[in-house]
Structure formats: structure tokens, C-alpha cells
N, C-alpha and C. Protein backbone atom coordinates (compact mmCIF):
# COMPACT_ATOMS: atom_id res chain seq x y z
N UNK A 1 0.82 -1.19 0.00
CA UNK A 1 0.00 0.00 0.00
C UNK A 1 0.86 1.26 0.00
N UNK A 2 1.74 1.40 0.48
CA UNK A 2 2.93 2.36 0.65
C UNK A 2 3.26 2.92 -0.50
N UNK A 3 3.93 1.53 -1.45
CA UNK A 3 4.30 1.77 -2.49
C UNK A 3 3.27 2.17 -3.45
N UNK A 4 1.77 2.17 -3.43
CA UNK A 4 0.71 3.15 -4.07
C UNK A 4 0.66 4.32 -3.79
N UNK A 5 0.68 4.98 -2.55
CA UNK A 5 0.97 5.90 -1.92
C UNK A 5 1.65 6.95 -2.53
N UNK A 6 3.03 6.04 -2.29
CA UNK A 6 4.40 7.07 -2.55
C UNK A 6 4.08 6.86 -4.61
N UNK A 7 3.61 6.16 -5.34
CA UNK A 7 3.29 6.47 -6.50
C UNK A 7 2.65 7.29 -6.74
N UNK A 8 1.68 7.20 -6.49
CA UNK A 8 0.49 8.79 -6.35
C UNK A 8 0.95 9.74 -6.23
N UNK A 9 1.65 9.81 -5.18
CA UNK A 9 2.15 10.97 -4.69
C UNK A 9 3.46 11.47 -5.57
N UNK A 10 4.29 10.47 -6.27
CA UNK A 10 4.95 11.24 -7.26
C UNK A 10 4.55 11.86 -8.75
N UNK A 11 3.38 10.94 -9.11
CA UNK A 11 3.41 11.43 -9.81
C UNK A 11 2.23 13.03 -9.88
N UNK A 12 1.53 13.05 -8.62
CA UNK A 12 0.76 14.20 -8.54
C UNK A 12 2.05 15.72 -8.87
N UNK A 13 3.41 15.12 -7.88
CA UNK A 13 4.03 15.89 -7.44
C UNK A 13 4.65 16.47 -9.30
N UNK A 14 5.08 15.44 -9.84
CA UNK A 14 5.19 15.59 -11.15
C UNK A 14 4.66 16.38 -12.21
N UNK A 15 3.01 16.44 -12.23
CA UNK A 15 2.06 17.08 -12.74
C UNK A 15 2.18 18.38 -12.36
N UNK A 16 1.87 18.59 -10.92
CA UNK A 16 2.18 20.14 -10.57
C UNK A 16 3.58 21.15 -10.82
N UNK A 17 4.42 20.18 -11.31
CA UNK A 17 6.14 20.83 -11.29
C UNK A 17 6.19 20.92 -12.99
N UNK A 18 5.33 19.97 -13.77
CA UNK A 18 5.59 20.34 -14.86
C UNK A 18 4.42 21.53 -15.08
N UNK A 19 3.03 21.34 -14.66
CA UNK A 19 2.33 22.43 -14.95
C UNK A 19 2.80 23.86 -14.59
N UNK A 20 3.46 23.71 -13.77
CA UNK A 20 3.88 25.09 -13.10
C UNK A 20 5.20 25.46 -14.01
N UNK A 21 6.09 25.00 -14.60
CA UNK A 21 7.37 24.83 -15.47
C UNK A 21 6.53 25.60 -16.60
N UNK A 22 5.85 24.70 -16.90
CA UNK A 22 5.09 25.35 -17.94
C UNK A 22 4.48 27.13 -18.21
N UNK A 23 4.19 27.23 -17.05
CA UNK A 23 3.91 28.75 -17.15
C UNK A 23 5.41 29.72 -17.01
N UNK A 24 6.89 29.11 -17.28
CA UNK A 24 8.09 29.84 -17.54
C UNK A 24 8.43 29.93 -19.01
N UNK A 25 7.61 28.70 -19.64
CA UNK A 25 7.87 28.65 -20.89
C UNK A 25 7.16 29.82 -21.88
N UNK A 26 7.78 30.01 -22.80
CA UNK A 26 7.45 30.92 -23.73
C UNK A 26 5.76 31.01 -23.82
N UNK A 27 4.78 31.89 -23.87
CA UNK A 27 3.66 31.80 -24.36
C UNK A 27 3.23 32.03 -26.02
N UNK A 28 4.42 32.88 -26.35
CA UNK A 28 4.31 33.18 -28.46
C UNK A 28 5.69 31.72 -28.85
N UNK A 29 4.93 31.15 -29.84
CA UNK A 29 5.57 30.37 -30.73
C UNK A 29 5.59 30.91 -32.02
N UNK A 30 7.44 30.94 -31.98
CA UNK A 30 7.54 31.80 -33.66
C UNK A 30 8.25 30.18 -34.37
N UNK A 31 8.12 30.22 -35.75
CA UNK A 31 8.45 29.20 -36.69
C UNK A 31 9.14 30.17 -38.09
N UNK A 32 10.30 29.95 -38.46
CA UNK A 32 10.67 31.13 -39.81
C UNK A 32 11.59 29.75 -40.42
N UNK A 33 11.17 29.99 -41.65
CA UNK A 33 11.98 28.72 -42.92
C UNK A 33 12.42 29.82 -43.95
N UNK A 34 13.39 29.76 -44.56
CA UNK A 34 13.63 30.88 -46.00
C UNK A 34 14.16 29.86 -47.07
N UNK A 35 13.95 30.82 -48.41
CA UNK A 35 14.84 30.05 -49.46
C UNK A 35 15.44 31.12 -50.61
N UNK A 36 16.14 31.22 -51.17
CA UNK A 36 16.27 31.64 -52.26
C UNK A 36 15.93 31.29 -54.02
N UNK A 37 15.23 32.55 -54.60
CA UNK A 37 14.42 31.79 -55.48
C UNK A 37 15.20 33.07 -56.87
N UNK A 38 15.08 32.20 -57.79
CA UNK A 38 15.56 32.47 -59.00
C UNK A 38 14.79 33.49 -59.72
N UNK A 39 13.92 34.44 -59.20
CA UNK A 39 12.86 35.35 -59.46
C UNK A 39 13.05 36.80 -59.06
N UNK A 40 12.63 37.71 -59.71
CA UNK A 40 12.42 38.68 -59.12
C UNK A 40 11.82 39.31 -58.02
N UNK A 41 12.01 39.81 -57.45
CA UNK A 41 10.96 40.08 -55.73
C UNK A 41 9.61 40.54 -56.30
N UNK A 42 9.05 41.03 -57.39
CA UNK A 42 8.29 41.67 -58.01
C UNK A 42 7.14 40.13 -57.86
N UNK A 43 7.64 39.73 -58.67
CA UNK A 43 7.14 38.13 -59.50
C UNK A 43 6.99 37.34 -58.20
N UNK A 44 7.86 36.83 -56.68
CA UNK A 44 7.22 36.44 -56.08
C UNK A 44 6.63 37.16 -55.16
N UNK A 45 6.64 38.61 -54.99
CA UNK A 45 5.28 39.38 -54.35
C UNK A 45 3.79 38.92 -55.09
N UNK A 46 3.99 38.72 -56.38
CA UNK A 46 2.38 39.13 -57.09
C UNK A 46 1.89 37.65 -56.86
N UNK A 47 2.76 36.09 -56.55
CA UNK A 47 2.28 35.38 -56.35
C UNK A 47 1.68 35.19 -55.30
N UNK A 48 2.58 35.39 -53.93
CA UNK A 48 1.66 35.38 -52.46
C UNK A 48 1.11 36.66 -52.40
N UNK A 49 0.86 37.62 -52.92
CA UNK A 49 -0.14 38.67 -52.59
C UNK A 49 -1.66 38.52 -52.97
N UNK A 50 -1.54 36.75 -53.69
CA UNK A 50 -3.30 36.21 -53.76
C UNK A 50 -3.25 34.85 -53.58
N UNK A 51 -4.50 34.65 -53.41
CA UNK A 51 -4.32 33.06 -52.41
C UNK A 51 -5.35 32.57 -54.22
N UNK A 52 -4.74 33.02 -55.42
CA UNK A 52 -5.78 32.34 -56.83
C UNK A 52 -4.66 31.30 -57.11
N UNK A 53 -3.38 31.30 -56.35
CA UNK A 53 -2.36 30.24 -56.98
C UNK A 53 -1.57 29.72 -55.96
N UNK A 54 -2.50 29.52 -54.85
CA UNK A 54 -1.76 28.83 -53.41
C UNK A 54 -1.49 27.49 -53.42
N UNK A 55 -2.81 27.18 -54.43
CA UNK A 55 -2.61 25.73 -54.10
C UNK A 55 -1.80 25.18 -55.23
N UNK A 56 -1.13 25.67 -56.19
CA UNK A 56 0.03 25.28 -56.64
C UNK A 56 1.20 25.24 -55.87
N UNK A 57 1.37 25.82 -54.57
CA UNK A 57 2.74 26.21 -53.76
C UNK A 57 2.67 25.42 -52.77
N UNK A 58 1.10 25.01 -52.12
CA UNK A 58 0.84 25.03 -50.53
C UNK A 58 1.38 23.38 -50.10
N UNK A 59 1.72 23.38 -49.17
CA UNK A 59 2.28 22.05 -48.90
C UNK A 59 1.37 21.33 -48.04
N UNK A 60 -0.18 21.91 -48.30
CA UNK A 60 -1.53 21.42 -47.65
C UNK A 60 -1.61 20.80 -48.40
N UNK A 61 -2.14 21.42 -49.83
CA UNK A 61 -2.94 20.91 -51.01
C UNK A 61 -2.86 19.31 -51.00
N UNK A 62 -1.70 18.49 -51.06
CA UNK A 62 -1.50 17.62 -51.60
C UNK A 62 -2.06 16.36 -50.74
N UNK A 63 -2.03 17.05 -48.99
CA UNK A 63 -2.90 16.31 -48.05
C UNK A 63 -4.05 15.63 -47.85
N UNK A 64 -4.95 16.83 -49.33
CA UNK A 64 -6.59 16.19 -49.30
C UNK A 64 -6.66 17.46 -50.62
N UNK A 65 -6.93 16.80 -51.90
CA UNK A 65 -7.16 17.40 -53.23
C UNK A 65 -8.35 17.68 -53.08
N UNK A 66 -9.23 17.31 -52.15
CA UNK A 66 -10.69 17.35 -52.14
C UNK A 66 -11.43 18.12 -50.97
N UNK A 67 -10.46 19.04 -50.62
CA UNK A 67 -10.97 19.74 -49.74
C UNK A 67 -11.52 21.36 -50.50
N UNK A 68 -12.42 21.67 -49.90
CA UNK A 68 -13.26 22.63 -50.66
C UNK A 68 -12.52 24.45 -50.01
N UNK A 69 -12.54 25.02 -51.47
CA UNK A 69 -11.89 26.28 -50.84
C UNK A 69 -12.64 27.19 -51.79
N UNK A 70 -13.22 28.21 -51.08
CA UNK A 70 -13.27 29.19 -51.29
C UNK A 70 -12.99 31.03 -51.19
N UNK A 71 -13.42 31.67 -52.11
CA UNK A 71 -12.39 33.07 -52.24
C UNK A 71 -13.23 34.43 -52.27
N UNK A 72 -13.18 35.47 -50.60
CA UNK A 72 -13.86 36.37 -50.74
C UNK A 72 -13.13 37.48 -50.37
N UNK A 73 -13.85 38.87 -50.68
CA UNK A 73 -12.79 39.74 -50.96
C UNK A 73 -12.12 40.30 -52.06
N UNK A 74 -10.69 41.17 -52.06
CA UNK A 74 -10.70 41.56 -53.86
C UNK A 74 -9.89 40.34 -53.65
N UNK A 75 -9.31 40.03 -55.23
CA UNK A 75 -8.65 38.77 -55.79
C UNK A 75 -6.48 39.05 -54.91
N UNK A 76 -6.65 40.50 -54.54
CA UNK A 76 -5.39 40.23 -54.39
C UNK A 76 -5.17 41.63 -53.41
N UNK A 77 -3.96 41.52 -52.26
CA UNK A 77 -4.13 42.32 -51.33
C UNK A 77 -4.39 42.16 -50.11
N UNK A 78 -4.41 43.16 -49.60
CA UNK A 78 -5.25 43.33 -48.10
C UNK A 78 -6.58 43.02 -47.84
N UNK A 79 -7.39 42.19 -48.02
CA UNK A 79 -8.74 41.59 -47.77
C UNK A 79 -8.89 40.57 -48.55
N UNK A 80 -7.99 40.27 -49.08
CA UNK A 80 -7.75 39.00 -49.99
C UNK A 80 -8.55 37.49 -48.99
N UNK A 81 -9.32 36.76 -48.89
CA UNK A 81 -9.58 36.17 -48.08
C UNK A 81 -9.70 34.58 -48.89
N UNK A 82 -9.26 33.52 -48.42
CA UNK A 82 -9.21 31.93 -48.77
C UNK A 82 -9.95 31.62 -47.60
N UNK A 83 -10.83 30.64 -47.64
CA UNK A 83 -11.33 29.46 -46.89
C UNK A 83 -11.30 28.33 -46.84
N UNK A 84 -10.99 27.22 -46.18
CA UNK A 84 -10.85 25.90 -46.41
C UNK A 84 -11.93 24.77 -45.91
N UNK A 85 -11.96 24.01 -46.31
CA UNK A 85 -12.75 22.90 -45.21
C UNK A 85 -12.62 21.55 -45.94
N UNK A 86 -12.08 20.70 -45.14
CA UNK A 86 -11.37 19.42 -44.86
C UNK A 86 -11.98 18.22 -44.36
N UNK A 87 -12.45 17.30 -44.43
CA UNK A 87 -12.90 15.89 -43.51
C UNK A 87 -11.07 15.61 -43.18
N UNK A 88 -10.15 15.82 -43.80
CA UNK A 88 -9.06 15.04 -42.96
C UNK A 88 -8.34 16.37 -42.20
N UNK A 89 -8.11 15.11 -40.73
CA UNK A 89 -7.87 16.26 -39.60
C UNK A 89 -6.21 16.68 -39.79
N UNK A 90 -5.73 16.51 -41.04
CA UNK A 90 -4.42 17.14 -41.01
C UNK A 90 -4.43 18.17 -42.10
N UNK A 91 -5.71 18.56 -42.30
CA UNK A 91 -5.93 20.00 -42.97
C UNK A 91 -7.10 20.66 -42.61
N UNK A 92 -8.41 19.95 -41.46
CA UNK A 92 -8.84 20.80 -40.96
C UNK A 92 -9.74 21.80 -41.60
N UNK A 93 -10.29 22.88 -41.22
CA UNK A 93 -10.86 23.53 -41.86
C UNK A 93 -10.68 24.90 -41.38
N UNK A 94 -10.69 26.39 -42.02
CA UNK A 94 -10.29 27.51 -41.22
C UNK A 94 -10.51 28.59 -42.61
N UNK A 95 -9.25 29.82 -42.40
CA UNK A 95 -9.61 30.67 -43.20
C UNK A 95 -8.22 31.07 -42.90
N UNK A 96 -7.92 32.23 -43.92
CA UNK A 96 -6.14 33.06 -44.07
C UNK A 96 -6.97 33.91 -44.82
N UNK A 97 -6.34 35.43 -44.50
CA UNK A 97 -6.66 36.51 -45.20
C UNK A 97 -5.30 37.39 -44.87
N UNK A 98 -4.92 38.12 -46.10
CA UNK A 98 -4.03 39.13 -46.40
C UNK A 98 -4.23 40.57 -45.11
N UNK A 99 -3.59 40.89 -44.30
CA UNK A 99 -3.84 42.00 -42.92
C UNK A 99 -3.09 42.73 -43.66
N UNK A 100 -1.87 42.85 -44.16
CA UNK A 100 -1.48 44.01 -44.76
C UNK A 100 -0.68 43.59 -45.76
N UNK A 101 0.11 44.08 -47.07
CA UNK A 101 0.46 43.95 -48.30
C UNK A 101 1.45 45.57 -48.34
N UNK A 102 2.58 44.99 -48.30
CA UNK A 102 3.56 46.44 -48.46
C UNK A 102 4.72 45.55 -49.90
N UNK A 103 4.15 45.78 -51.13
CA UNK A 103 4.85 45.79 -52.37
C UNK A 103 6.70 46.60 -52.39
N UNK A 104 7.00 45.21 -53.02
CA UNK A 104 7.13 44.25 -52.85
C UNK A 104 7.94 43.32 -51.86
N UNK A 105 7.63 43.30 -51.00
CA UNK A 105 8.77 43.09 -49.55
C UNK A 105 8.06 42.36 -48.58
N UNK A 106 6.66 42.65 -48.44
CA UNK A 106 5.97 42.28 -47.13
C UNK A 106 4.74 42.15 -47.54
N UNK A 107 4.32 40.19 -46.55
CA UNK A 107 2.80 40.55 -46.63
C UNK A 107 2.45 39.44 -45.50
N UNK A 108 1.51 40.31 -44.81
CA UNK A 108 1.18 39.44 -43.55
C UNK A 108 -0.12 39.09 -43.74
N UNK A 109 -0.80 37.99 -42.84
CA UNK A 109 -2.01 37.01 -43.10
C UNK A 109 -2.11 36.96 -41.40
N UNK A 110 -3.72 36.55 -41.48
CA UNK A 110 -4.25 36.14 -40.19
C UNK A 110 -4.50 34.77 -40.59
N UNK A 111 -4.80 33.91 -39.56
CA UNK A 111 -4.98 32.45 -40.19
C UNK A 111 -6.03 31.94 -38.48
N UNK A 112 -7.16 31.65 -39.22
CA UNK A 112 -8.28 31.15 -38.04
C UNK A 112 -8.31 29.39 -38.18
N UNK A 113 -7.99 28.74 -37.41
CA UNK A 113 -7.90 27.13 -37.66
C UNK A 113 -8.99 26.53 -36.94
N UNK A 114 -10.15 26.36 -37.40
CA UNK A 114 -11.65 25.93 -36.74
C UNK A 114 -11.27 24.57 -35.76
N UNK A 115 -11.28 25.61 -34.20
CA UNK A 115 -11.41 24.94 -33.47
C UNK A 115 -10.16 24.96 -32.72
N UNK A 116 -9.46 25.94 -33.11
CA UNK A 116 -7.90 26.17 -32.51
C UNK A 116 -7.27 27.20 -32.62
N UNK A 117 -8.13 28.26 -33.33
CA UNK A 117 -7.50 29.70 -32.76
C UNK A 117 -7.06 29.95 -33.82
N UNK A 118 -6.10 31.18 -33.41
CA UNK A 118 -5.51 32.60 -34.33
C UNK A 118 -4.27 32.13 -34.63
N UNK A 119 -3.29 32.47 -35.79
CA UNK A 119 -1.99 32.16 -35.88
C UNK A 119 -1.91 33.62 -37.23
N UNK A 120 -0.90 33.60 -37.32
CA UNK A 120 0.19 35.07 -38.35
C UNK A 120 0.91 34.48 -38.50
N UNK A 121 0.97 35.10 -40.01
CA UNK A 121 1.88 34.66 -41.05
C UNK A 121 2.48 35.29 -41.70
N UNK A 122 3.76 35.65 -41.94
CA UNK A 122 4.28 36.61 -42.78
C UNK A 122 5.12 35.94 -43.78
N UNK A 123 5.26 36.62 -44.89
CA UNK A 123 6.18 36.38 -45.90
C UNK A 123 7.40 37.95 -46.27
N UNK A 124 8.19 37.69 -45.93
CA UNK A 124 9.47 39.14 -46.27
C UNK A 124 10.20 38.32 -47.55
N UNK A 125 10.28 39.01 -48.38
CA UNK A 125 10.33 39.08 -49.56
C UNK A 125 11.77 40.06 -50.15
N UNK A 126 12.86 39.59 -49.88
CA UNK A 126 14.24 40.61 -50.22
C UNK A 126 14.93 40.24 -51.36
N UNK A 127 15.13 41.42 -51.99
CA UNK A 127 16.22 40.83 -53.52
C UNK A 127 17.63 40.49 -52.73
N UNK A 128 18.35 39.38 -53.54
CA UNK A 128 19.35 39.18 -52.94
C UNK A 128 19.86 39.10 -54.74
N UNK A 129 21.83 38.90 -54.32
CA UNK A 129 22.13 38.55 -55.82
C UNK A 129 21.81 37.39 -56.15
N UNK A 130 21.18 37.42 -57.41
CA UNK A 130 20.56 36.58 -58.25
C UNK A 130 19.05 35.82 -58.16
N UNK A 131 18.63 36.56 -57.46
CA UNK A 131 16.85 36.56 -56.70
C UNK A 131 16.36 36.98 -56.12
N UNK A 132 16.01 36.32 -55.02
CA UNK A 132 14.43 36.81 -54.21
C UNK A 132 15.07 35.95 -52.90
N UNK A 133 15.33 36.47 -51.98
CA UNK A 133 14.96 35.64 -50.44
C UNK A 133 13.71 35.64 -49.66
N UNK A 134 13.37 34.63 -49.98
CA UNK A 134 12.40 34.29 -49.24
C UNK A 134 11.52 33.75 -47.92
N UNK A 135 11.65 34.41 -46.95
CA UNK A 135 11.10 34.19 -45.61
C UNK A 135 10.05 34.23 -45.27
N UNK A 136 9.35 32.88 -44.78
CA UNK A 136 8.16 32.59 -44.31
C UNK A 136 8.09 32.34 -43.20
N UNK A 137 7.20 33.34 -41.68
CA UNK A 137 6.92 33.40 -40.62
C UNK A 137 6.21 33.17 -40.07
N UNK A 138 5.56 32.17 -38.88
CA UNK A 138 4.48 31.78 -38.47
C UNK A 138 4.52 32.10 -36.82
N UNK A 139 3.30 32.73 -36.20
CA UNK A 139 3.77 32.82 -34.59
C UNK A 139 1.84 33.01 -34.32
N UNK A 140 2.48 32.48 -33.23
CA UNK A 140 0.43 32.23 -32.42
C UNK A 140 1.23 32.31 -30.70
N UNK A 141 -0.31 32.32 -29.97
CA UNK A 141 0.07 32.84 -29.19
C UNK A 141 -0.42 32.00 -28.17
N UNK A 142 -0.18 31.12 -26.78
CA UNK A 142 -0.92 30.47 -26.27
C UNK A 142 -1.73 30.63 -25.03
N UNK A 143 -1.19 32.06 -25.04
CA UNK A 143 -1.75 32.98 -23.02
C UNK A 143 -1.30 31.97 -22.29
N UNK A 144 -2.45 31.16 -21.32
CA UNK A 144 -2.21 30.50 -20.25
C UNK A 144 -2.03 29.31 -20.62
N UNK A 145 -2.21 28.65 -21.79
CA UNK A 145 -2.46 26.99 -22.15
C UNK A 145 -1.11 26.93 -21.47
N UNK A 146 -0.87 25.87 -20.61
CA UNK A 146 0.40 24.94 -20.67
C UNK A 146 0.63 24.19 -21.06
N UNK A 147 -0.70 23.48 -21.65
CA UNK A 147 -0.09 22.17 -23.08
C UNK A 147 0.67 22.82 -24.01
N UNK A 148 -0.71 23.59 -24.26
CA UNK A 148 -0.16 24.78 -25.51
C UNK A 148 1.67 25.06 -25.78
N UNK A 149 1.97 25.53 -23.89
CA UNK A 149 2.97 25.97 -24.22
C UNK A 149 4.51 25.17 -24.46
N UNK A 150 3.94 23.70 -23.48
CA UNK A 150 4.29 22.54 -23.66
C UNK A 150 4.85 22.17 -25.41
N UNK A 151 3.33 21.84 -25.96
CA UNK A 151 3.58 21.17 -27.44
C UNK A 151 4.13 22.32 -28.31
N UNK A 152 4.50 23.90 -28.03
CA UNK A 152 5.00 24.68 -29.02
C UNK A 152 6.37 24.70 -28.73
N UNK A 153 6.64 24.37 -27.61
CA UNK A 153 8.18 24.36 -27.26
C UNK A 153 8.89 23.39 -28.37
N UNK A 154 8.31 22.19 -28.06
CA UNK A 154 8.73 20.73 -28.17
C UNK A 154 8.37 20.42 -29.44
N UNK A 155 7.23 20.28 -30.21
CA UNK A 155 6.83 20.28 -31.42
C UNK A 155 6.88 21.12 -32.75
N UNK A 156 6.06 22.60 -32.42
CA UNK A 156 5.78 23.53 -33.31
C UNK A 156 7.02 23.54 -34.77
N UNK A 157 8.12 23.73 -34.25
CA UNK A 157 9.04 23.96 -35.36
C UNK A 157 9.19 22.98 -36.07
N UNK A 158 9.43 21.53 -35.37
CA UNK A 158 9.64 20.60 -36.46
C UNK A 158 8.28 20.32 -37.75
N UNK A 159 7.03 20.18 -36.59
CA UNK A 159 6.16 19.89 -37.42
C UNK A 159 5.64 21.21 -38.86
N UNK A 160 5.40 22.75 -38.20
CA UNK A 160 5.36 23.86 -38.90
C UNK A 160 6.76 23.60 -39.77
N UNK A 161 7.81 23.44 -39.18
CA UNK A 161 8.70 24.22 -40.18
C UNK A 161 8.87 22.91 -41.35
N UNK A 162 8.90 21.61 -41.33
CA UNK A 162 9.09 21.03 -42.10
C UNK A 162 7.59 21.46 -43.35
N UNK A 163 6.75 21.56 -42.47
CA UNK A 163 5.68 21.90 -44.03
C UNK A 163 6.10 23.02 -44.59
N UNK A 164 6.37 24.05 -44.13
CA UNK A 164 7.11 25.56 -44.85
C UNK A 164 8.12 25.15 -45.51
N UNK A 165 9.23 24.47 -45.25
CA UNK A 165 10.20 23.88 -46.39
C UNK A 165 9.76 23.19 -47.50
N UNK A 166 8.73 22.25 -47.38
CA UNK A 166 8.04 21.73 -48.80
C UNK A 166 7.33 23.20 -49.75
N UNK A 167 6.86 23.51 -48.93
CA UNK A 167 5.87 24.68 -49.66
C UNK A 167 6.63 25.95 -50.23
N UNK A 168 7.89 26.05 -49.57
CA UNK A 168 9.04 26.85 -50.21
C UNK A 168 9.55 26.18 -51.55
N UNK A 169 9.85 25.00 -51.23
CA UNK A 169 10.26 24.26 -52.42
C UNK A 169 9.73 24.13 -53.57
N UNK A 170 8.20 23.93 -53.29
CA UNK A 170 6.90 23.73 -54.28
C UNK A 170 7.09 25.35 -55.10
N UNK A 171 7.34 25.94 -53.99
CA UNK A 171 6.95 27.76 -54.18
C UNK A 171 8.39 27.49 -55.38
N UNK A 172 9.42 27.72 -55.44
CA UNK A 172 10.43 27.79 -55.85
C UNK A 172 10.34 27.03 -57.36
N UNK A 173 9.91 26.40 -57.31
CA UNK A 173 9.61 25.16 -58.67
C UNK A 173 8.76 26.03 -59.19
N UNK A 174 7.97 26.22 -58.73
CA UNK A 174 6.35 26.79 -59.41
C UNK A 174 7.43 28.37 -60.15
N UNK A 175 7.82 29.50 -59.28
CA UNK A 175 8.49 30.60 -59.93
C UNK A 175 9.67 30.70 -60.43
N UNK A 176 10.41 28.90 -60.50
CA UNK A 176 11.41 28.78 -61.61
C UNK A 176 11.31 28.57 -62.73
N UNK A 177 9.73 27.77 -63.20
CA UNK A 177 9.49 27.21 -64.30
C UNK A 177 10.09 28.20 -65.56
């Protein structure tokens, strides 16, 4: 009986030391991937400044071809708005819209993930010699979650950043052709 005891009791003690750990950990999770692309900064501004040729780039698309998207708002810009919706839970369903558009260098997105909140997205966009550098930024925010802050520590980058490297890549193919 002891030895139930003193189990219980560690691992209660456990729970409370990591929950409490948890509130030292970061509450914003940032994620940034770049590439260099054989394009003008012009040419890949006008591509991410509309979501009419995402899903040639997106490293979603290929997850579920059959997920339904639609497009409100003007076609390109700041109110630029995409919607998604998914039966598979590794694309989910949500929305991304263009928050601001500064030609050709910068363009930030809100991104609503049904059933999980707010996340930002930026793309910085710099000529370098012989292209375009390309940086793609992702950061959300978790307030008090301590899972939250838990699984962004430990997870966020590998899982975010490995899809931003495909979708850079895709991106890169698509404005080398």
C-alpha cells in the first residue's frame, strides 16, 4: 500500500512541477523557414499577394485534393480572403486573409484554424544577388495553455517548419518554371 501511496504521490508531485514549469515557458511560438528563389521580388510578391495560386505552392494541397476552398474579398491584397474545409484532420478547416500587403517586400495574413484559434503569417520578400529571399513566418500565441505551451516548445518547429520547407520548395519550382 505504501508503495501506491508514494506512487500517487509522485506522480501528482510531477504534474504540478511540470504544470507550473510550464507557465516559464514561452507563451508566443515563432516558426521562420527561407529560401532563395531564381525570381524577381516583383514576381514572387504578385504570387503570395493572392491566395488564386496557393494551391500550386501550398504544402496542404497535396494532403486532401478534395478539400473545398473558397475566395472572398478583392482577388489580391489586403482583404484577400481563402477558406478551407477538410474531412481530414491534417488539414482541418479555417480561413487566411491578407492583414497588410507592403509591395514588394511584405505581406502578412491572419490564419483562423476551426477549433484552434488565431496564428500570423508573414512572408518578407528581399532581392538578394541573383533573386528573391524568401522568408516565411508563423507565430500564435498560447496565453495561459500549458499544453499549448508545452507542445509549441517541443513540437511547433519541427512539425510547422518542415511543411514551410516543402511549400518553399513547391513555391520555388512553381516561380522557376
Amino acid at each position: 500500500m505504501k508503495f501506491l501511496k508514494y506512487t500517487v504521490l509522485t506522480i501528482a508531485a510531477l504534474a504540478i512541477t511540470l504544470g507550473l514549469a510550464g507557465f516559464l515557458l514561452p507563451s508566443t511560438v515563432q516558426v521562420q523557414r527561407q529560401i532563395m528563389i531564381k525570381a524577381d521580388a516583383q514576381t514572387v510578391y504578385t504570387l503570395l499577394n493572392s491566395y488564386q495560386r496557393f494551391n500550386e505552392w501550398s504544402p496542404w494541397y497535396d494532403l486532401d485534393p478534395n478539400a473545398k476552398y473558397s475566395y472572398e474579398g478583392p482577388s489580391e491584397g489586403v482583404g484577400a480572403k481563402m477558406s478551407w474545409a477538410s474531412q481530414d484532420p491534417n488539414v482541418g478547416s479555417g480561413s487566411q486573409d491578407i492583414t497588410e500587403s507592403v509591395a514588394p517586400s511584405l505581406i502578412r495574413t491572419h490564419l483562423y484554424f476551426e477549433g484552434q484559434g488565431d496564428a500570423y503569417a508573414a512572408f518578407r520578400i528581399e532581392p538578394v544577388e541573383g533573386g528573391t529571399q524568401v522568408t516565411w513566418e508563423f507565430s500564435t500565441e498560447f496565453g495561459n495553455d500549458v499544453v499549448g505551451r508545452w507542445f509549441g516548445v517541443l513540437m511547433f518547429d519541427s512539425l510547422i517548419g518542415a511543411d514551410y520547407e516543402k511549400g518553399l520548395s513547391k513555391m520555388k519550382q512553381v516561380l522557376e518554371k
